[in-house]
Protein backbone atom coordinates (compact mmCIF):
# COMPACT_ATOMS: atom_id res chain seq x y z
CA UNK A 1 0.00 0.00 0.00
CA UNK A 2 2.93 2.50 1.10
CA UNK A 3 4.86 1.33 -2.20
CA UNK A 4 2.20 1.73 -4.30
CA UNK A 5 1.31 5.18 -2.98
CA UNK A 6 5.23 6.53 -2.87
CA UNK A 7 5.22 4.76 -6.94
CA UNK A 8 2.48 6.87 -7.89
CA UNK A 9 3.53 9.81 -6.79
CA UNK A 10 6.87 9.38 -7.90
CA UNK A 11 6.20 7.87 -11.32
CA UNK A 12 6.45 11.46 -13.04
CA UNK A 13 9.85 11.66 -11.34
CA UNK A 14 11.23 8.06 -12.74
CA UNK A 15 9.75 8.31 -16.13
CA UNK A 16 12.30 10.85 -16.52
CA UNK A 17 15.22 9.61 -14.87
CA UNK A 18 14.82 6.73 -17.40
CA UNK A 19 14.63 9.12 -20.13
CA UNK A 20 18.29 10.51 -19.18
CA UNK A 21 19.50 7.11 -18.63
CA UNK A 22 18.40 5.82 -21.57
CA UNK A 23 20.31 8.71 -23.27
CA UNK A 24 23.37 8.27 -21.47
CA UNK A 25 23.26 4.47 -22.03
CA UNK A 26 22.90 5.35 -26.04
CA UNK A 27 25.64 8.21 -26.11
CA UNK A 28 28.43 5.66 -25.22
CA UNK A 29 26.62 2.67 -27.29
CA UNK A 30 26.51 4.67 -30.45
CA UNK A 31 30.18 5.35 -30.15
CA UNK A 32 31.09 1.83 -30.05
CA UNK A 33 29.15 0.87 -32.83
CA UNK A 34 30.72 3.54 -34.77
CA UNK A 35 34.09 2.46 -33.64
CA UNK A 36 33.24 -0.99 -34.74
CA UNK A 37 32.06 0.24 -38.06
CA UNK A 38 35.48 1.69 -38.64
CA UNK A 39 36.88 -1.30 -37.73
CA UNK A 40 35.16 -3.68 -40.26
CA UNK A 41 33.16 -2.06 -42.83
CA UNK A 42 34.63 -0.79 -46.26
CA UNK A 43 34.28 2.56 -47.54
CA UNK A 44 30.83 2.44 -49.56
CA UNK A 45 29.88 0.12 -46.19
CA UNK A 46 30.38 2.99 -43.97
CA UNK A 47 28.94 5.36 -46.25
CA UNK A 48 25.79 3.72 -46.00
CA UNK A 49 26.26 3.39 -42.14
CA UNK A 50 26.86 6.73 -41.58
CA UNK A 51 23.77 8.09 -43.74
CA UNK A 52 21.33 5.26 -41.93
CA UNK A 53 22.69 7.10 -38.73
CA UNK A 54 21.32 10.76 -39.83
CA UNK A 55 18.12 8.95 -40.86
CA UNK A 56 17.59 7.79 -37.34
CA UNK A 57 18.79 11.37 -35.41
């Protein structure tokens, strides 16, 4: 009953502390893909990569 109660009025709160997590967790994601892309993909390869990326931000 407490939990429920202190959820509810909190849930505004979480809902965006997950937001910024989520965005932290992607910043540092993103960059290892790309470093990985580097790594493997040919030129034309990351060409494509790159312009799927702008697509998607």
């Amino acid at each position: 009953m407490i939990d429920e109660s202190y959820n509810e009025a909190n849930k505004e709160r979480d809902e965006k502390r997950e937001k910024e997590f989520q965005k932290e967790w992607d910043n540092p994601l993103q960059s290892e893909n790309d470093a990985i892309a580097f790594e493997y993909l040919s030129g034309d390869e990351l060409v494509e990569y790159f312009k799927g990326r702008k697509e998607e931000v």
